[in-house]
C-alpha atoms as a PDB file:
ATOM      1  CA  UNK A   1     -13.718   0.969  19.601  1.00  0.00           C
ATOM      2  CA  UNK A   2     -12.413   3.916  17.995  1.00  0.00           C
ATOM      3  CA  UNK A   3     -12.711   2.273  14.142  1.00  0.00           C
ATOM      4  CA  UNK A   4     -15.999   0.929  14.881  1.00  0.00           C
ATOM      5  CA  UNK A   5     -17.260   5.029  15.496  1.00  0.00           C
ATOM      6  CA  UNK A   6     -15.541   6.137  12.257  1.00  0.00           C
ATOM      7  CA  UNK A   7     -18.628   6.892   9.480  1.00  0.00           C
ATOM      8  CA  UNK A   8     -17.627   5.259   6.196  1.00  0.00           C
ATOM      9  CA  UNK A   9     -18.774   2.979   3.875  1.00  0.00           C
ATOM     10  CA  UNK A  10     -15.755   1.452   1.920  1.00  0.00           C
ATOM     11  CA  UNK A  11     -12.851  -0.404   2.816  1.00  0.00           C
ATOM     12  CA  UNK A  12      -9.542   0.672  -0.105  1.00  0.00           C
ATOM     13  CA  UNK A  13      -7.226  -2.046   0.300  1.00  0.00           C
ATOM     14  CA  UNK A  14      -3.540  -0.777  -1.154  1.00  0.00           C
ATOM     15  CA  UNK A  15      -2.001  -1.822  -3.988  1.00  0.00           C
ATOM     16  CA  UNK A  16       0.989  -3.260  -2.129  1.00  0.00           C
ATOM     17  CA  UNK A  17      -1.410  -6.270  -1.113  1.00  0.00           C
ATOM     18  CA  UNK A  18      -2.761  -6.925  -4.471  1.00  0.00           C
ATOM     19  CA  UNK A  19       1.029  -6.568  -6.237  1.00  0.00           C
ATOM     20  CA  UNK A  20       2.134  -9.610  -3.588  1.00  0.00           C
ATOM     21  CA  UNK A  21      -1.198 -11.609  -3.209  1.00  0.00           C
ATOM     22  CA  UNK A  22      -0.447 -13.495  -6.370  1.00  0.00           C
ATOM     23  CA  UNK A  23       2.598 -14.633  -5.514  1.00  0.00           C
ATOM     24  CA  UNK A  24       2.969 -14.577  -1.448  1.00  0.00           C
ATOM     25  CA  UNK A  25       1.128 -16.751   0.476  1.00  0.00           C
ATOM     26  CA  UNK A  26       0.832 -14.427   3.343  1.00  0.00           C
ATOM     27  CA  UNK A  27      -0.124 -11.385   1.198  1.00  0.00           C
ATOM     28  CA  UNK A  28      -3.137 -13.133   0.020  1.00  0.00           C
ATOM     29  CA  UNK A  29      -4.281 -13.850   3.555  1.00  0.00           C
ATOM     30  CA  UNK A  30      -4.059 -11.157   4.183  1.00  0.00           C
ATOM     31  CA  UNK A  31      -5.767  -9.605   1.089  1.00  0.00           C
ATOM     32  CA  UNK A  32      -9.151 -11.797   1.929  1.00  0.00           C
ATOM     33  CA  UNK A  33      -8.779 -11.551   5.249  1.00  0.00           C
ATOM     34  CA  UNK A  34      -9.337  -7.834   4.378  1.00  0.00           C
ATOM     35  CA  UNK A  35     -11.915  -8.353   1.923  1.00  0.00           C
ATOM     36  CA  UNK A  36     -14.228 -10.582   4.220  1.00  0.00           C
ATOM     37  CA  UNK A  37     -13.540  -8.482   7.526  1.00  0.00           C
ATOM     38  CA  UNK A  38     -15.220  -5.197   4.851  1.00  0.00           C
ATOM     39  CA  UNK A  39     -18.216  -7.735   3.535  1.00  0.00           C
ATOM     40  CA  UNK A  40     -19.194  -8.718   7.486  1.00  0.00           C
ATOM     41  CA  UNK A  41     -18.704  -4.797   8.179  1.00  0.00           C
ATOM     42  CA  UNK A  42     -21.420  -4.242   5.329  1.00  0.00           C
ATOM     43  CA  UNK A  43     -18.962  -2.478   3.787  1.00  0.00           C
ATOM     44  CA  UNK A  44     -17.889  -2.282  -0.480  1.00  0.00           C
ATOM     45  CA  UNK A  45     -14.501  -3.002  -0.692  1.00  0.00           C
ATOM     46  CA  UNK A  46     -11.868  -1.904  -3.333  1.00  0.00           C
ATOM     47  CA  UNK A  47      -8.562  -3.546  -4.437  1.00  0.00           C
ATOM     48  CA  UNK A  48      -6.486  -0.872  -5.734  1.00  0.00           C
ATOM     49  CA  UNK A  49      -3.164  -1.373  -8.082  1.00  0.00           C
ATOM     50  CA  UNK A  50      -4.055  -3.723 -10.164  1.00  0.00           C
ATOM     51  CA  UNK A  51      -2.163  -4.441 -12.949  1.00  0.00           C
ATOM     52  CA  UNK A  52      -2.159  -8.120 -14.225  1.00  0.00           C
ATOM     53  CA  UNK A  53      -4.924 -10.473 -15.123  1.00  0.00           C
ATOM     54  CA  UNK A  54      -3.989 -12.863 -12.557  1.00  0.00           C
ATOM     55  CA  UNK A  55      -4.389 -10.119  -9.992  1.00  0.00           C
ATOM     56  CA  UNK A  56      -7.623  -9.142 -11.669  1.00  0.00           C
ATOM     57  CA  UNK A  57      -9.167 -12.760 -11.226  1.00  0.00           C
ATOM     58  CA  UNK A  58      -7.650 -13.195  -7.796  1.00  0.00           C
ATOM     59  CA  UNK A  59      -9.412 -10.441  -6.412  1.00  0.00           C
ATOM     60  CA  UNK A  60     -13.315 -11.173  -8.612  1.00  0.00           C
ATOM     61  CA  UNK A  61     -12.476 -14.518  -6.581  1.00  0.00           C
ATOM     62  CA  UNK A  62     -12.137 -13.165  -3.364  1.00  0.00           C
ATOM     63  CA  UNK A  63     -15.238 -11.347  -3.629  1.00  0.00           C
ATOM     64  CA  UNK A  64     -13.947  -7.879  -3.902  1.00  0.00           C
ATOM     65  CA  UNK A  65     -16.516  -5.022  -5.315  1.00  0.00           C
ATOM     66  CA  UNK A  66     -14.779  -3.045  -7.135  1.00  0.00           C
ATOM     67  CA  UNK A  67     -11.503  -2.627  -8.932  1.00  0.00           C
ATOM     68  CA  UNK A  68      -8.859   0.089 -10.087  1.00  0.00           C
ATOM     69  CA  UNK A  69      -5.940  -0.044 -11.532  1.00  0.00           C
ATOM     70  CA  UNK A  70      -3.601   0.554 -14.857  1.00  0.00           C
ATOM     71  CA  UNK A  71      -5.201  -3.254 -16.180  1.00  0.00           C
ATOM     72  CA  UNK A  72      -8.409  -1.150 -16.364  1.00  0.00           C
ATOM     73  CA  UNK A  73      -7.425   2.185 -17.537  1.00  0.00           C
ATOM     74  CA  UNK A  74      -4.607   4.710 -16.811  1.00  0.00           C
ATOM     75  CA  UNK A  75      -5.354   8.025 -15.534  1.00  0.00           C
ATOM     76  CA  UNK A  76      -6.818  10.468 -17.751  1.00  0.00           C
ATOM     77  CA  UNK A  77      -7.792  14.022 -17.937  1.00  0.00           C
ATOM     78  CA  UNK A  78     -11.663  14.546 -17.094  1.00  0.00           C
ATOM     79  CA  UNK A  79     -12.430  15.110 -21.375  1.00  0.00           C
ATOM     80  CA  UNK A  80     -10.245  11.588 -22.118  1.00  0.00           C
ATOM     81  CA  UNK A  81     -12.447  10.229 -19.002  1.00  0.00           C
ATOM     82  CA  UNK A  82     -16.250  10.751 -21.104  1.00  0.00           C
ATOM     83  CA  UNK A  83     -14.658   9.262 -24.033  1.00  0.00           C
ATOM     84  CA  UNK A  84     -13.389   6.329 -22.376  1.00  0.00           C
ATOM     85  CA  UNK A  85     -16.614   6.052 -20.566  1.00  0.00           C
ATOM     86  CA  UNK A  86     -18.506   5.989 -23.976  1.00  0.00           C
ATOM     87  CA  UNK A  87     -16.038   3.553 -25.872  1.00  0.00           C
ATOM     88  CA  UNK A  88     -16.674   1.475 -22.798  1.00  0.00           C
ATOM     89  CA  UNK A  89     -20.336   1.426 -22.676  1.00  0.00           C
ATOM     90  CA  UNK A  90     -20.932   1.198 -26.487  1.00  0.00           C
ATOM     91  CA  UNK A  91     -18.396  -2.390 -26.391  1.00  0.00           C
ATOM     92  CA  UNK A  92     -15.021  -1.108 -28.075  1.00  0.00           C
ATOM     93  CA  UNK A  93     -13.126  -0.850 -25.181  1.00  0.00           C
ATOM     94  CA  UNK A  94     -12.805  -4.560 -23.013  1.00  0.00           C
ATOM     95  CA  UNK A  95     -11.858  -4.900 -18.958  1.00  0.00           C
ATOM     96  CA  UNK A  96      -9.460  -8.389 -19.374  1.00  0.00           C
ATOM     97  CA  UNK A  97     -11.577 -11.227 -17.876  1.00  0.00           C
ATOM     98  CA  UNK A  98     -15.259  -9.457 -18.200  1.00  0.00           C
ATOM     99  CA  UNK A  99     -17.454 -10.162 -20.904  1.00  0.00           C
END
């Protein structure tokens, strides 16, 4: 009962599911296992590490919230971070399978 007293809001799954869920039966089980056990939790949950298009669509399909990885952008300094953000928002910069 321990987990059910902890206060947060999101569930992170690790990249190391997402870099096998494409290719290992098991690890995708696994992966929306995780994702449905955060949505009947009421919580968000985030697939970290993703790097590949077919990783990208696997998780939208799953039903995860949110997404981070080097598909999406690299990391940046806080300054390169605005101007990504802008170039995002005004259309010149494109997430792979969002239109």
């Amino acid at each position: 009962m321990r987990l059910q007293s902890i206060p947060f809001d999101e569930l992170i799954i690790d990249r190391e599911f997402i870099a096998r869920s494409t290719e290992d039966e098991t690890a995708r089980i696994i992966l929306d296992a995780a994702i449905g056990l955060a949505h009947k939790l009421k919580l968000s949950c985030t697939c970290e590490g993703i790097e590949s298009e077919e990783q990208l669509m696997l998780a939208r399909e799953l039903g995860a919230d949110a997404v981070q990885g080097y598909l999406i952008a690299k990391p940046m300094r806080p300054d390169e971070f605005l101007v990504w953000t802008e170039d995002y928002k005004e259309g010149v910069l494109k997430v792979p399978g969002f239109s």
